[in-house]
Protein backbone atom coordinates (compact mmCIF):
# COMPACT_ATOMS: atom_id res chain seq x y z
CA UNK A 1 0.00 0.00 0.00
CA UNK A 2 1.28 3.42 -0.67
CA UNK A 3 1.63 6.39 1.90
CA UNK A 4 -0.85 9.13 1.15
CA UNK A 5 0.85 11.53 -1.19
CA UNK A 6 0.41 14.39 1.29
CA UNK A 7 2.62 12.44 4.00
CA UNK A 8 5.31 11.46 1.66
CA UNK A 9 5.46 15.25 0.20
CA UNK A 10 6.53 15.80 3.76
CA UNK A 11 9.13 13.52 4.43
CA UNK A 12 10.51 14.67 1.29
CA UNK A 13 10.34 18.48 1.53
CA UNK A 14 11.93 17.15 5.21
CA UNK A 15 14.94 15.19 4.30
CA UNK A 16 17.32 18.39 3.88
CA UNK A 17 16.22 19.16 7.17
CA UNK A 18 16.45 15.58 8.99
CA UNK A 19 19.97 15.30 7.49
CA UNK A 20 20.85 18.31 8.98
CA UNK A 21 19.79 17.38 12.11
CA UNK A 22 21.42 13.94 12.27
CA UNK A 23 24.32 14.92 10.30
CA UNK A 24 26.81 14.58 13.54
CA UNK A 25 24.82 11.83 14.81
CA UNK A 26 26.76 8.76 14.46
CA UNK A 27 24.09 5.49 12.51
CA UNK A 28 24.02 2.70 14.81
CA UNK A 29 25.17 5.58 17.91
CA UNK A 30 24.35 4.25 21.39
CA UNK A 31 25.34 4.73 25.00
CA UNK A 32 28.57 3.75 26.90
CA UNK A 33 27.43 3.00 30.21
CA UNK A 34 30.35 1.10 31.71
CA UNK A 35 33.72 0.00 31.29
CA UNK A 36 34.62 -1.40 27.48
CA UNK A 37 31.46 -0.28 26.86
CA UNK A 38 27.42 -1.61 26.76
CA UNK A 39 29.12 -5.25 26.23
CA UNK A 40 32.23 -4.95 28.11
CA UNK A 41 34.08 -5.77 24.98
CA UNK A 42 35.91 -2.37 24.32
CA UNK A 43 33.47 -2.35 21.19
CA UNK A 44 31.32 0.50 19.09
CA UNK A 45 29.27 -0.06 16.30
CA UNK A 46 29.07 3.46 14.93
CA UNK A 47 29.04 4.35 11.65
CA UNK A 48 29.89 7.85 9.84
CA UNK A 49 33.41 8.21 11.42
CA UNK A 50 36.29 10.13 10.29
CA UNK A 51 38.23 7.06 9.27
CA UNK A 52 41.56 8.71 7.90
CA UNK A 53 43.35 11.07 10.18
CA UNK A 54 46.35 11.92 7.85
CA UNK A 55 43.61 13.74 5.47
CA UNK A 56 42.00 15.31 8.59
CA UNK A 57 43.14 15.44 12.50
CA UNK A 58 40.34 15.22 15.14
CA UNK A 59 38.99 18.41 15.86
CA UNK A 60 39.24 19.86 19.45
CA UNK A 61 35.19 20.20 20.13
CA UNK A 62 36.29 21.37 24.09
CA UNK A 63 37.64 20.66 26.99
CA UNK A 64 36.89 21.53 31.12
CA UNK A 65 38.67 21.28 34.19
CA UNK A 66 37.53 19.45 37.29
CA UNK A 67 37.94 15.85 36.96
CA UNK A 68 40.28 15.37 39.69
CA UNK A 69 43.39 13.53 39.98
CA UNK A 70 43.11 10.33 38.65
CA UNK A 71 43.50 7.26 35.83
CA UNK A 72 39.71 6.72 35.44
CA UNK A 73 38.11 6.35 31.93
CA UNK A 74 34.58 7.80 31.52
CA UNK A 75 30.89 6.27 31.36
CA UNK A 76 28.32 8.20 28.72
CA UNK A 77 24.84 7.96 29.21
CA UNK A 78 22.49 10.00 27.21
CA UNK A 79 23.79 13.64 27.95
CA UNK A 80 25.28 12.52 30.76
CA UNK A 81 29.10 11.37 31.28
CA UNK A 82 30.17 10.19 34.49
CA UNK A 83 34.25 9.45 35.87
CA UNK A 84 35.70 9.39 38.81
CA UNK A 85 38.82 11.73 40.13
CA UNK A 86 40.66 12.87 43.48
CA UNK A 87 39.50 15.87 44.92
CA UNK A 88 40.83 18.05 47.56
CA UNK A 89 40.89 15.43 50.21
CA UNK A 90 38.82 12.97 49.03
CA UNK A 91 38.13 10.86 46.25
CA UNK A 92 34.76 12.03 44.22
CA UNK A 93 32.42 10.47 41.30
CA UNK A 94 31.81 13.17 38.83
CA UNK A 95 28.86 14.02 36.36
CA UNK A 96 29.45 16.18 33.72
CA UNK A 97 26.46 18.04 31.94
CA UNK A 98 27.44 17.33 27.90
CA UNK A 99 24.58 19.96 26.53
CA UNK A 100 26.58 22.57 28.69
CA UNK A 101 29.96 21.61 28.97
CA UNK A 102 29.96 21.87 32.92
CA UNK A 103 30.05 19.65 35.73
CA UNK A 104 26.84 18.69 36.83
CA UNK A 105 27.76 17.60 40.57
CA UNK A 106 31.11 16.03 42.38
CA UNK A 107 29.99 13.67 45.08
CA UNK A 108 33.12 12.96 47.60
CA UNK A 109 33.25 9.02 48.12
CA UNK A 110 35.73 8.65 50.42
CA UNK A 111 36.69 10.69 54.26
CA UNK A 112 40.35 11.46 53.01
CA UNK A 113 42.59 11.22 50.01
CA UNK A 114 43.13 7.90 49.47
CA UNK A 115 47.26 7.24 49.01
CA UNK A 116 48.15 3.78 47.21
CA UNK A 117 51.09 5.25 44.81
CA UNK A 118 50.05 7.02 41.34
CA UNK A 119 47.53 9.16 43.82
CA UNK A 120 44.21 9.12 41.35
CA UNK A 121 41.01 7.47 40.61
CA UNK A 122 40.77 4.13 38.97
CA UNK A 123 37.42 2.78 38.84
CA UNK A 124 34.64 3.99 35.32
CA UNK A 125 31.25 4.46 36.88
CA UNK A 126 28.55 1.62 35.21
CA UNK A 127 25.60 3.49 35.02
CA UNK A 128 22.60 1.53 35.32
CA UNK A 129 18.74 3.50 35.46
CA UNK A 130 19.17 6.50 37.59
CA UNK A 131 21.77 4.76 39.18
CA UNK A 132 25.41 5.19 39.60
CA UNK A 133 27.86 2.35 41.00
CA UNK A 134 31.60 3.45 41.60
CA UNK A 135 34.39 1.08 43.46
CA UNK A 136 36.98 3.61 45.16
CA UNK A 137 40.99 2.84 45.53
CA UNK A 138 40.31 2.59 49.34
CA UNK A 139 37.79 -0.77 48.56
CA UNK A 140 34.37 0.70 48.65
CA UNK A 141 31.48 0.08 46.34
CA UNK A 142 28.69 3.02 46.83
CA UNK A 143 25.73 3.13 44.55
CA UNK A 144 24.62 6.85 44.14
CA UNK A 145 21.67 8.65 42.37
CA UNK A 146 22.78 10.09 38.79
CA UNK A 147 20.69 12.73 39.30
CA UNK A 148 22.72 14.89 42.34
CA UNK A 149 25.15 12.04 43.20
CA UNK A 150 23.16 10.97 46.76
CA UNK A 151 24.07 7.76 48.34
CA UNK A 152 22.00 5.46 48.00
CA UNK A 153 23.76 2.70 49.53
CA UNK A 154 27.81 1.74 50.22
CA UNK A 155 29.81 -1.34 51.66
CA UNK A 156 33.11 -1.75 52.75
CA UNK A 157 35.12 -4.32 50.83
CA UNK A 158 37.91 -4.34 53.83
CA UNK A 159 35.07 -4.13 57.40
CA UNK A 160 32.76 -6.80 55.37
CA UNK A 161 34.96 -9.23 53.98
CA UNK A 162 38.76 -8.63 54.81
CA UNK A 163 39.20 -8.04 51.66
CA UNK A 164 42.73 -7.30 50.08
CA UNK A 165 44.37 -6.33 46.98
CA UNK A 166 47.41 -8.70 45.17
CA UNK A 167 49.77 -5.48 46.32
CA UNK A 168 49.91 -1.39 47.11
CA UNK A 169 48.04 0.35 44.48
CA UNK A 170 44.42 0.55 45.16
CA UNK A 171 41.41 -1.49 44.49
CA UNK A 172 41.12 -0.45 40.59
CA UNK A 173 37.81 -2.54 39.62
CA UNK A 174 34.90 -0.79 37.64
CA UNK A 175 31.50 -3.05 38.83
CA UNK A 176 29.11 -4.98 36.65
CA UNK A 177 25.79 -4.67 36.67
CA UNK A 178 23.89 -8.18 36.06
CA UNK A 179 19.88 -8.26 36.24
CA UNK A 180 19.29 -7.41 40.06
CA UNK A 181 22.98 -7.65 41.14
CA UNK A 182 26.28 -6.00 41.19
CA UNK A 183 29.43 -7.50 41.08
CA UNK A 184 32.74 -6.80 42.77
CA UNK A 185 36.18 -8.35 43.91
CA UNK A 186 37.05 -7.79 47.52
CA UNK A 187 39.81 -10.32 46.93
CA UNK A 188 39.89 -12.68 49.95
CA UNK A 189 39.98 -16.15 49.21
CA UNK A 190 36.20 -16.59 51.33
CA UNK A 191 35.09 -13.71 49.29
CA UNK A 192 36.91 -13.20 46.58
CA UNK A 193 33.88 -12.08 44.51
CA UNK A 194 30.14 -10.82 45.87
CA UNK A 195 26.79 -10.35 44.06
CA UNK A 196 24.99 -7.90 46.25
CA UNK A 197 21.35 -6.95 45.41
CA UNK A 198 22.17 -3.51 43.36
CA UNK A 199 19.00 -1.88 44.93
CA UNK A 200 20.00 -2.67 48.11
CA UNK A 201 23.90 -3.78 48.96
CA UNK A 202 22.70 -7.02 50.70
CA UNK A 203 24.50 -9.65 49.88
CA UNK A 204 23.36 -12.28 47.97
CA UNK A 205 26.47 -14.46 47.37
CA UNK A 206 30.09 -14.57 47.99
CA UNK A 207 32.64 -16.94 46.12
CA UNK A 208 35.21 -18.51 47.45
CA UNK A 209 38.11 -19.18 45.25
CA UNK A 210 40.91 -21.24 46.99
CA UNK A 211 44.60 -19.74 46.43
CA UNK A 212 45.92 -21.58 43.55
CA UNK A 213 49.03 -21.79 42.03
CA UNK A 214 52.42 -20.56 42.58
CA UNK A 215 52.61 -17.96 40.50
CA UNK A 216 51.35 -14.29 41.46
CA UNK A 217 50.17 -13.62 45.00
CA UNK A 218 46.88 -13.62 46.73
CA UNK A 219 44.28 -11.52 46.42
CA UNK A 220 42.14 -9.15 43.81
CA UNK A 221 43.84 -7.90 40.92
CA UNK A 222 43.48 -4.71 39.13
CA UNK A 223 41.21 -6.06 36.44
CA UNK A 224 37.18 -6.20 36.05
CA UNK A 225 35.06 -8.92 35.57
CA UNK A 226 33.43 -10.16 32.27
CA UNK A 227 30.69 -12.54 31.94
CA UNK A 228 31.10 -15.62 30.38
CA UNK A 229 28.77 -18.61 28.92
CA UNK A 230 31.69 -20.88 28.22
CA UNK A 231 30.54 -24.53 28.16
CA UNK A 232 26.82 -23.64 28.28
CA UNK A 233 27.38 -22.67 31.64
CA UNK A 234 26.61 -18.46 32.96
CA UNK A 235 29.68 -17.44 34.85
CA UNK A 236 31.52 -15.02 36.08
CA UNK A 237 35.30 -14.41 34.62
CA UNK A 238 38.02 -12.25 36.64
CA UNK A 239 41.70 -12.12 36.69
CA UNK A 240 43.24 -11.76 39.94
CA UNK A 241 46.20 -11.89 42.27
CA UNK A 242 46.38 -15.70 41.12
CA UNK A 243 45.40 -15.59 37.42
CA UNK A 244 42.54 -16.25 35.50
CA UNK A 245 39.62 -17.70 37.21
CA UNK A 246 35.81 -18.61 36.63
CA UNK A 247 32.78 -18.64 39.34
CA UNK A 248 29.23 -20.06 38.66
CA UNK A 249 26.98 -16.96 38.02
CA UNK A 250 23.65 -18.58 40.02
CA UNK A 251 25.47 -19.29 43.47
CA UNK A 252 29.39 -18.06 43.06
CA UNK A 253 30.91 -21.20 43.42
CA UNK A 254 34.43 -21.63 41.78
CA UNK A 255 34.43 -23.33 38.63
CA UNK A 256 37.94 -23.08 37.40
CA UNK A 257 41.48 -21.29 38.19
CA UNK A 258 44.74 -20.95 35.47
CA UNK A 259 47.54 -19.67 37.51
CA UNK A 260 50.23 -19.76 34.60
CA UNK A 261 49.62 -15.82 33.25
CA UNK A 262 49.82 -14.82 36.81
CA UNK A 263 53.00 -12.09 37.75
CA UNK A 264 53.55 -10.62 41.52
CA UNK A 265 53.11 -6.82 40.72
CA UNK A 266 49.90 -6.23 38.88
CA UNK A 267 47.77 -8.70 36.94
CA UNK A 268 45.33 -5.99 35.26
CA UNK A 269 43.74 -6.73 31.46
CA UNK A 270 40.27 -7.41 31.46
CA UNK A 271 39.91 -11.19 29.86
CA UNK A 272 37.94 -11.78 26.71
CA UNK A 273 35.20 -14.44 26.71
CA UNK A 274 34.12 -15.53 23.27
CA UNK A 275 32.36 -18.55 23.10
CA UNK A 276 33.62 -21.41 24.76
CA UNK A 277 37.27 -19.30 25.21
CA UNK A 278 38.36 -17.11 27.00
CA UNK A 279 42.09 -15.24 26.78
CA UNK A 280 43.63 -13.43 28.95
CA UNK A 281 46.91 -11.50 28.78
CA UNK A 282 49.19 -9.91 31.84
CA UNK A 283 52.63 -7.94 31.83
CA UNK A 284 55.42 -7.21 33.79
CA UNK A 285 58.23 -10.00 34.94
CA UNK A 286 56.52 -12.92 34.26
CA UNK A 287 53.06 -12.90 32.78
CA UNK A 288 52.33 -13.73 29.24
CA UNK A 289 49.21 -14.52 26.83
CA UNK A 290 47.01 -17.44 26.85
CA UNK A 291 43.76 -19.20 25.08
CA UNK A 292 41.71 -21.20 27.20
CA UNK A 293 38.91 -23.28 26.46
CA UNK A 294 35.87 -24.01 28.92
CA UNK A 295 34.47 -27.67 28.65
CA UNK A 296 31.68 -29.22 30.83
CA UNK A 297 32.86 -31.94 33.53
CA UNK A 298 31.23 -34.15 36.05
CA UNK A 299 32.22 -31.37 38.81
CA UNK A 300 31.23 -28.30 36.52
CA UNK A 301 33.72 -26.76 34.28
CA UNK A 302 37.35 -26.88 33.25
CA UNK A 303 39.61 -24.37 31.66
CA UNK A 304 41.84 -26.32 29.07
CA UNK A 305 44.58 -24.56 27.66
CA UNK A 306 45.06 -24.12 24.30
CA UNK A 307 47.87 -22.18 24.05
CA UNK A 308 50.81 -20.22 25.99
CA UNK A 309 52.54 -17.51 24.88
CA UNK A 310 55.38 -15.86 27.46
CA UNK A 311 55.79 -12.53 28.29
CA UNK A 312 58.65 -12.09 25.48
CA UNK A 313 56.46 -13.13 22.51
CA UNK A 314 52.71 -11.64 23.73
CA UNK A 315 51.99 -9.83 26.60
CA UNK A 316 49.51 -6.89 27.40
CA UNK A 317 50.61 -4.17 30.22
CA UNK A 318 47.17 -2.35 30.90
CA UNK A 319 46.22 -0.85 27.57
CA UNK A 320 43.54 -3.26 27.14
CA UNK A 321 42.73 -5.66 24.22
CA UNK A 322 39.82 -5.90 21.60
CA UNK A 323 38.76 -9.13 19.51
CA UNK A 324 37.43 -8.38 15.76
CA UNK A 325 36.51 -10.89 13.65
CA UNK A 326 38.52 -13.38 15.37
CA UNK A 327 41.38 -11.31 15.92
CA UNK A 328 43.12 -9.94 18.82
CA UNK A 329 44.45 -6.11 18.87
CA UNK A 330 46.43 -4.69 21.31
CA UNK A 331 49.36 -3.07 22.64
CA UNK A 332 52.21 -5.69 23.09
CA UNK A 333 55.33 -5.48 25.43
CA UNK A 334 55.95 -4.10 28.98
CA UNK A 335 55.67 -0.41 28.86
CA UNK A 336 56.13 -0.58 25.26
CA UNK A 337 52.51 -0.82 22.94
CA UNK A 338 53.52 -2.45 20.25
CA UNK A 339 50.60 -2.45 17.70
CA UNK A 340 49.92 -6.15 17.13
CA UNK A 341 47.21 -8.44 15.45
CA UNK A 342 46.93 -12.14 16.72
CA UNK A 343 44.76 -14.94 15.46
CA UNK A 344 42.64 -15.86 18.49
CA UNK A 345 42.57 -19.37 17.81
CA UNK A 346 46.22 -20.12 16.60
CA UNK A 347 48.19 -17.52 18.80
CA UNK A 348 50.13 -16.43 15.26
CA UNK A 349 50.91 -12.81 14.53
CA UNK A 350 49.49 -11.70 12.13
CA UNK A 351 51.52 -8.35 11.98
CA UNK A 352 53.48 -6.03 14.26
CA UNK A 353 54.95 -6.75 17.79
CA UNK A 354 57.96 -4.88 16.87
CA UNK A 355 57.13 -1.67 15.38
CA UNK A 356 56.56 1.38 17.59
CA UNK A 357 53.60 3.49 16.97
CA UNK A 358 53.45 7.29 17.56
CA UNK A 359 53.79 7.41 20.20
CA UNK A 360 55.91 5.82 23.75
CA UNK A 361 55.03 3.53 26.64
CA UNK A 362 51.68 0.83 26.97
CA UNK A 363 49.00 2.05 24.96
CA UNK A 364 45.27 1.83 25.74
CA UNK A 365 42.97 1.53 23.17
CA UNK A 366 39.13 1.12 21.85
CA UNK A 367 37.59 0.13 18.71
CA UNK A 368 34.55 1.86 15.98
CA UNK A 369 33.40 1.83 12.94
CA UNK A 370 36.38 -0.75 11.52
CA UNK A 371 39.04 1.00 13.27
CA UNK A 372 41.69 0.89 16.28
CA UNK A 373 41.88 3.71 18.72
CA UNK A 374 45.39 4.10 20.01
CA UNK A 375 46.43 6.30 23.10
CA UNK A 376 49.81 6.35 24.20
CA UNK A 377 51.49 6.76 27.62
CA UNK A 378 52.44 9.93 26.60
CA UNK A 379 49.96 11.20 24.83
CA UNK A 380 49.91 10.51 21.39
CA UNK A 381 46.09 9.39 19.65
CA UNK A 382 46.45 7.22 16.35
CA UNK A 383 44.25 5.19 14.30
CA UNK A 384 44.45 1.92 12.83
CA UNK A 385 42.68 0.16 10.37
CA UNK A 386 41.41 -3.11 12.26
CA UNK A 387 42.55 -5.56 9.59
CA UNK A 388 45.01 -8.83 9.87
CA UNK A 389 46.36 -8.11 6.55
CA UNK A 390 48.88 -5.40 6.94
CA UNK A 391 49.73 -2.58 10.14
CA UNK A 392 47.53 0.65 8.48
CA UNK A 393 48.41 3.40 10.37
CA UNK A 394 45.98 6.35 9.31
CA UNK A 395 46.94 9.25 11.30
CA UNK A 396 47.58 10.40 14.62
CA UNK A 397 47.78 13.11 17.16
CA UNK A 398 48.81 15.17 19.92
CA UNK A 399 46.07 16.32 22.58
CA UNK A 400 45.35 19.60 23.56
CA UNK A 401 46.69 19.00 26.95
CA UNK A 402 49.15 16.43 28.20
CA UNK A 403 50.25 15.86 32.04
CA UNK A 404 51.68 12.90 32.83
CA UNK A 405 50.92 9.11 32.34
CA UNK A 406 48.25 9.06 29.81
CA UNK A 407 46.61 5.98 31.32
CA UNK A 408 42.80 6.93 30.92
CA UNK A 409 41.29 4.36 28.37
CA UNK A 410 39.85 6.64 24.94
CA UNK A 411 35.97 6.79 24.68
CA UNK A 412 34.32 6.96 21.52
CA UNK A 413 30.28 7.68 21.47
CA UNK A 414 27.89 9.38 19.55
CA UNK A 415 30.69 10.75 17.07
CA UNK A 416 32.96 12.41 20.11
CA UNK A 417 36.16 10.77 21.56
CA UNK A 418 36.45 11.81 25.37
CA UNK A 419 40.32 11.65 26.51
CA UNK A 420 40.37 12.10 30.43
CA UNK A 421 44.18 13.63 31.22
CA UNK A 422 43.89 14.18 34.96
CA UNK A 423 41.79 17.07 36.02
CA UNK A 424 40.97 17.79 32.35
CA UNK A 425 38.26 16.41 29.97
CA UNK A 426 39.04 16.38 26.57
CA UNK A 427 36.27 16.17 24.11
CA UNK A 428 36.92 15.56 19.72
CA UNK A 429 34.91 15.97 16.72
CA UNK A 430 35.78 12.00 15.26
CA UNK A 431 32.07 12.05 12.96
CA UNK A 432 33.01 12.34 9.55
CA UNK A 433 29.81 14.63 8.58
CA UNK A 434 29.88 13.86 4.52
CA UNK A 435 29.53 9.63 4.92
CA UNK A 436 26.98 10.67 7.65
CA UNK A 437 24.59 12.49 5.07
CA UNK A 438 24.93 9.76 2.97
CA UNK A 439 24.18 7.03 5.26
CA UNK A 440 21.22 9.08 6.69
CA UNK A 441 20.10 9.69 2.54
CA UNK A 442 20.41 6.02 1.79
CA UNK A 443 18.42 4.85 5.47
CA UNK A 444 15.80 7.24 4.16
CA UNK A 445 15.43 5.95 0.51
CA UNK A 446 15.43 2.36 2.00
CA UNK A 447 12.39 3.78 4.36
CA UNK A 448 9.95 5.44 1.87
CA UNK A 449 10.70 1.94 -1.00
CA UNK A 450 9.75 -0.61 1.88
CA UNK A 451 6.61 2.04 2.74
CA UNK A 452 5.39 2.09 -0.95
């Protein structure tokens, strides 16, 4: 059936108009209300980006002050974004009102600065409703209300479970949010992970994980949980003081541990589940890269490793790593971030390892519309094509302002990249507005032919 004529004269005398509007709107544009993003996998599906730096840098859209001290990456929700920073003497959660470039509130968290070396935030709010769950470096999880930043609720990880962290610098876990619960890592071996009712804080499991292995030591690690359905069973994966390690999502109880990636400093890359595998990555002295595969057993599930690469051949610092189309991207080498494409299945390079980007020391990265995000240590932004065929490096650049360690992960939503350098917020014009129009021309054509 066709549309009345009067109706489609409309649309059509409106599509100069509608393109206009949406014309810095990112297709397929959603929120990022957590760490790595609505998935946890460090992924965006936008559309309509600039996707060649050399031909045009980022544009500086604007920046503010008054994010604190601190290593946190941000959370964007609507016209919200939310981080977390060191303030005076305490350590605050932070909205930030996008439409006017302010901050909205700065609720302090903590009674004091707390001091665990590199003084600064660590945890990315998850957003969830009108609710706002933070972990600070002292080991407290506090749920507040995104509208003013009000406690709702807060709990202790030290007073309610002795918990502990693998060594000195701060509990540096972002939550999960999973139906009714959220999830932590406290880090003793009774409790090394909780599900607490999110509305409430009560608890509604605790997992005990025994210490295993001799590799690493005990306690959380400076990573954040992923969920995993490995071996048709729901669980829960972290990596901590010990290594890699998998809890039953209905009741907590410890499925599986792999010690071998394990190092005594700082076990921090989030793992990637895919499947029935799950790899996980971890720098300094010892560490190294592995595959694992999750297969049922009479007692539950086992992790069976499929491969093992050592430090020396494929490690991750704390940069992070993305899988795309069956390939893994990241930043290999100690304090290095070495652009690098591995087969997930096979362990092979596919390119790099040995070729410096940009810029110096670990890079963290994220991934849109085909492409690889790059931020250095100090400072330096590039782009890479996500392909295993060759390295494509298509641009980079410098930041308006650069401080120190430029640890804070890169955020890409809704055609702006937030960098978070310390106390400053960073915000970039990445939508390319020309392939915009023309996706936005072509959804529209598509539209009014199915309609007619």
């Amino acid at each position: 059936m066709h549309r009345p004529l009067v109706t489609l004269t409309l649309i059509l005398s409106g599509l100069a108009n509608s393109v206009a509007i949406h014309a810095l709107e990112p297709s397929h544009s959603s929120d990022w209300p957590q760490w790595r993003g609505p998935n946890r996998d460090n992924k965006n599906l936008e559309q309509g980006l600039l996707d060649n730096w050399n031909m045009r840098s980022p544009a500086l859209a604007w920046k503010i002050e008054g994010m604190g001290d601190g290593y946190a990456s941000v959370s964007v929700v609507g016209s919200r974004l939310y981080t977390t920073g060191n303030i005076h003497h305490s350590q605050n959660a932070i909205a930030v009102d996008l439409a006017e470039k302010k901050v909205l509130w700065s609720m302090p968290l903590t009674d004091g600065n707390p001091k665990h070396g590199y003084e600064g935030s660590r945890c990315t709010p998850t957003v969830d409703g009108d609710r706002l769950y933070v972990v600070s470096s002292n080991g407290q999880i506090s749920c507040l209300k995104t509208t003013d930043g009000r406690f709702v609720w807060k709990k202790d990880f030290i007073h309610e479970w002795d918990g502990k962290m693998m060594s000195k610098w701060g509990f540096s876990e972002s939550p999960i949010i999973d139906g009714d619960w959220v999830l932590c890592t406290p880090g003793n071996t009774g409790a090394m992970i909780v599900a607490l009712n999110k509305f409430t804080g009560d608890l509604v499991w605790k997992s005990a994980v025994p210490d295993a292995g001799e590799l690493g030591v005990p306690g959380a690690g400076y990573s954040s949980i992923t969920v995993s359905d490995g071996a048709a069973v729901k669980q829960y994966v972290q990596l901590i003081g010990r290594g890699l390690i998998g809890v039953r999502a209905s009741d907590g109880k410890h499925l599986w541990s792999y010690n071998r990636i394990a190092n005594s400093t700082a076990n921090i890359p989030t793992a990637i589940a895919e499947g029935d595998y799950v790899f996980g990555s971890t720098g300094y002295g010892g560490g190294g890269s592995a595959l694992l595969k999750l297969v049922r057993t009479d007692q539950g599930v086992d992790a069976v490793e499929q491969y093992y690469k050592p430090g020396k051949d494929l490690q991750n610092h704390h940069g992070g790593m993305i899988l795309w189309q069956n390939h893994l991207y990241f930043g290999h080498g100690h304090n290095n971030g070495f652009p690098i494409c591995v087969d997930l299945l096979t362990g092979e390079t596919q390119w790099g390892g040995k070729t410096r980007g940009p810029g110096t020391g670990s890079a963290c990265i994220t991934f849109a519309d085909g492409h690889l995000v790059f931020r250095y240590q100090s400072g330096e932004v590039a782009l890479i094509e996500a392909t295993p065929s060759e390295y494509r490096l298509k641009g980079s650049f410098k930041p308006d302002v650069q401080i120190r360690e430029s640890w804070a992960h890169p955020v890409i939503c809704k055609g702006k990249l937030y960098l978070r350098e310390q106390n400053t917020l960073m915000c970039y014009d990445v939508a390319n507005k020309w392939i915009l129009c023309h996706l936005r021309k072509q959804q529209f054509e598509e539209s009014v032919s199915a309609e007619q």
